[in-house]
C-alpha atoms as a PDB file:
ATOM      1  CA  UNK A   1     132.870  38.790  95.265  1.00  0.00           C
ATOM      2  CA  UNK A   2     133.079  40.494  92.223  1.00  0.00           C
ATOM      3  CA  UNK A   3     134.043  43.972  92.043  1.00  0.00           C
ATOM      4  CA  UNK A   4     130.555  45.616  91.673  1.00  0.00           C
ATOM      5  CA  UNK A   5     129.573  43.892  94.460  1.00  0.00           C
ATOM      6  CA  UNK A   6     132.690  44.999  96.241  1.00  0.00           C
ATOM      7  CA  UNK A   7     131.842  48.429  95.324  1.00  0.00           C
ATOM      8  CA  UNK A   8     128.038  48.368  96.125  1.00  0.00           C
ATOM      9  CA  UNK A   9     128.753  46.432  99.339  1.00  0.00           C
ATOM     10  CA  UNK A  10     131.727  49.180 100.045  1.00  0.00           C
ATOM     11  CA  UNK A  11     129.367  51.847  99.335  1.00  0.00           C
ATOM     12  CA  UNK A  12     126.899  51.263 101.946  1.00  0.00           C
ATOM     13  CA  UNK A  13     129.095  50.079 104.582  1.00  0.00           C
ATOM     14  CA  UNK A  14     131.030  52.722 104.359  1.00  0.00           C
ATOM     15  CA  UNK A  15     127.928  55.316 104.213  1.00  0.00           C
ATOM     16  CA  UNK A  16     126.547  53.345 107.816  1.00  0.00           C
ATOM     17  CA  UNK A  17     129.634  53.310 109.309  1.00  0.00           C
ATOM     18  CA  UNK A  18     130.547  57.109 109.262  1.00  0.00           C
ATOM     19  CA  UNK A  19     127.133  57.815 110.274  1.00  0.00           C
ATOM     20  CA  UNK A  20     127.930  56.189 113.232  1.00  0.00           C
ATOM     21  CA  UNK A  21     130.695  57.424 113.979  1.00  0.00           C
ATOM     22  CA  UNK A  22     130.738  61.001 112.302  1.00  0.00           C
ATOM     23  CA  UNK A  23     127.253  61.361 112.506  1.00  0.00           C
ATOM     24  CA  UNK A  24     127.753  62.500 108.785  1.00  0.00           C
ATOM     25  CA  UNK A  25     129.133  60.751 105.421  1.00  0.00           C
ATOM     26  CA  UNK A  26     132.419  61.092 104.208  1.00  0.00           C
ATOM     27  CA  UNK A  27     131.602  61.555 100.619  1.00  0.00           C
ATOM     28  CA  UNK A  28     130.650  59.284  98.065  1.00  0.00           C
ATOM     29  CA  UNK A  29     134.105  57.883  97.559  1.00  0.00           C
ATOM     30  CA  UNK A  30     135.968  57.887 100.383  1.00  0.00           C
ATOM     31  CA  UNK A  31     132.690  55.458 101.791  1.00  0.00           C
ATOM     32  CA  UNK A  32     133.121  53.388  99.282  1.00  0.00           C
ATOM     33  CA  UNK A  33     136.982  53.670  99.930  1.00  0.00           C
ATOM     34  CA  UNK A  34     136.181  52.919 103.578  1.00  0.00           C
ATOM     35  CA  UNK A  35     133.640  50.461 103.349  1.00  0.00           C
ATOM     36  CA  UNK A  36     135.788  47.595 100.964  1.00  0.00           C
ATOM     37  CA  UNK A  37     138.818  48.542 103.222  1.00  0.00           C
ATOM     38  CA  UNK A  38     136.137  47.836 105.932  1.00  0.00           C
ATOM     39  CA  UNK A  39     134.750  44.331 104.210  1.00  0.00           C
ATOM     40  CA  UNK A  40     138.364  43.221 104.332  1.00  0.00           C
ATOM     41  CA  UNK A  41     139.038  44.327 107.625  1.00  0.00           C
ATOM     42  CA  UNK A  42     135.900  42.675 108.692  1.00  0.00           C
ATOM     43  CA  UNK A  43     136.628  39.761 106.914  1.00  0.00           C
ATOM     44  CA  UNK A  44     139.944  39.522 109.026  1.00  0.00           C
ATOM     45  CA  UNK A  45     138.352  40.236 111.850  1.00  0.00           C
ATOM     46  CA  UNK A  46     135.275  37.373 111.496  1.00  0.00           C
ATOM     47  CA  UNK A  47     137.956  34.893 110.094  1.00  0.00           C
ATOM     48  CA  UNK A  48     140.040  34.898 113.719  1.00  0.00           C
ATOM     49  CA  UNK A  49     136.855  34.428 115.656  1.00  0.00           C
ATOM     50  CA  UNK A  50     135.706  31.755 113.247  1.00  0.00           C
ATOM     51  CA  UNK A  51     132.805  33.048 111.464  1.00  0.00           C
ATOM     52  CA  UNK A  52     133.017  33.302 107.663  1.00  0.00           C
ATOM     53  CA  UNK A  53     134.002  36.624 105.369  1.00  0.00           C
ATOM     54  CA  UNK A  54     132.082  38.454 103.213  1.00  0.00           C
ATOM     55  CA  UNK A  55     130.816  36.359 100.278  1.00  0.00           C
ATOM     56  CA  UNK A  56     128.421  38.645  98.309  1.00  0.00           C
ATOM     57  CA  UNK A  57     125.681  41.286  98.247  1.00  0.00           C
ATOM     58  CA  UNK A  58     123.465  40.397 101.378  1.00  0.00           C
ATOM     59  CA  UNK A  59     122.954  41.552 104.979  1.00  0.00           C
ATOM     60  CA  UNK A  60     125.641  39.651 106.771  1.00  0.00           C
ATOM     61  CA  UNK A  61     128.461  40.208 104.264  1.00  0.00           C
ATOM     62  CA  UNK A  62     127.212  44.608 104.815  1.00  0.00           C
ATOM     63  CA  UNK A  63     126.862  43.894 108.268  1.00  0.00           C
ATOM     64  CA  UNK A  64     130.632  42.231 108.488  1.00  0.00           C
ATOM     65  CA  UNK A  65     131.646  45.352 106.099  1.00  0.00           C
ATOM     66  CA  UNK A  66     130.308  47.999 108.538  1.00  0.00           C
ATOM     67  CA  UNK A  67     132.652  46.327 111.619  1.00  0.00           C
ATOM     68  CA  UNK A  68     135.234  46.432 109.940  1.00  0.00           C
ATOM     69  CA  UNK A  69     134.604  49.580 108.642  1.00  0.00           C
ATOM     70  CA  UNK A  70     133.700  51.499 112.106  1.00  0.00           C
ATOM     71  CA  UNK A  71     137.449  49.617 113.247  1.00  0.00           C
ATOM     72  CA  UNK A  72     139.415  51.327 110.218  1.00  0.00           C
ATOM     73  CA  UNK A  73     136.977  54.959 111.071  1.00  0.00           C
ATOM     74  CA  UNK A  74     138.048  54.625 114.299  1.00  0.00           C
ATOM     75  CA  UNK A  75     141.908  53.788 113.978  1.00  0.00           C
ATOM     76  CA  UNK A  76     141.883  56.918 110.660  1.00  0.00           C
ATOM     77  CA  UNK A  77     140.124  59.240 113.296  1.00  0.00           C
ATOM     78  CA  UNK A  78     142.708  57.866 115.805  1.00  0.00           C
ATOM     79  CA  UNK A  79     145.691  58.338 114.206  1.00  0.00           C
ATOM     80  CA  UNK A  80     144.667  62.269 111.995  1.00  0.00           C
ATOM     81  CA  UNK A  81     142.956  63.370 114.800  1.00  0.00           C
ATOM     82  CA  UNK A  82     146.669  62.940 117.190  1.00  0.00           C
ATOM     83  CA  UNK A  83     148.594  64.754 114.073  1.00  0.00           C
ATOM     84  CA  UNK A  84     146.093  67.910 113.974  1.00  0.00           C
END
């Protein structure tokens, strides 16, 4: 994927995700932050159980983003919320 697509992809992953989990966003770039960390993630994640990674700007590859990026909200939440 190219990097806008990264980026646009990233953005609204990231935006679903923490409305998930946080029932709020995080801001405009730490979604976008979370949601290519979250593509990769979910690309990982999809790769081991044999389905294919993100490939471009369409519903599975935001879908495949917002796994991966509720795993790395979870683990972040995880791992600050022990330390506070």
């Amino acid at each position: 994927m190219s990097i806008l697509a990264w980026l646009v992809v990233g953005l609204i992953a990231g935006f679903i995700a923490s409305k998930i989990i946080n029932k709020r966003g995080e801001g405009v770039i730490m979604d976008i932050v979370l949601g290519v960390v979250g593509a990769i993630v979910g690309g990982f994640i999809f790769n081991f159980f044999g389905h294919s990674a993100p490939t471009g700007i369409n519903l599975y590859s935001i879908f495949v983003a917002v796994i991966g990026a509720i795993v790395v909200l979870l683990a972040y939440h995880a791992v600050v919320g022990r330390r506070v």
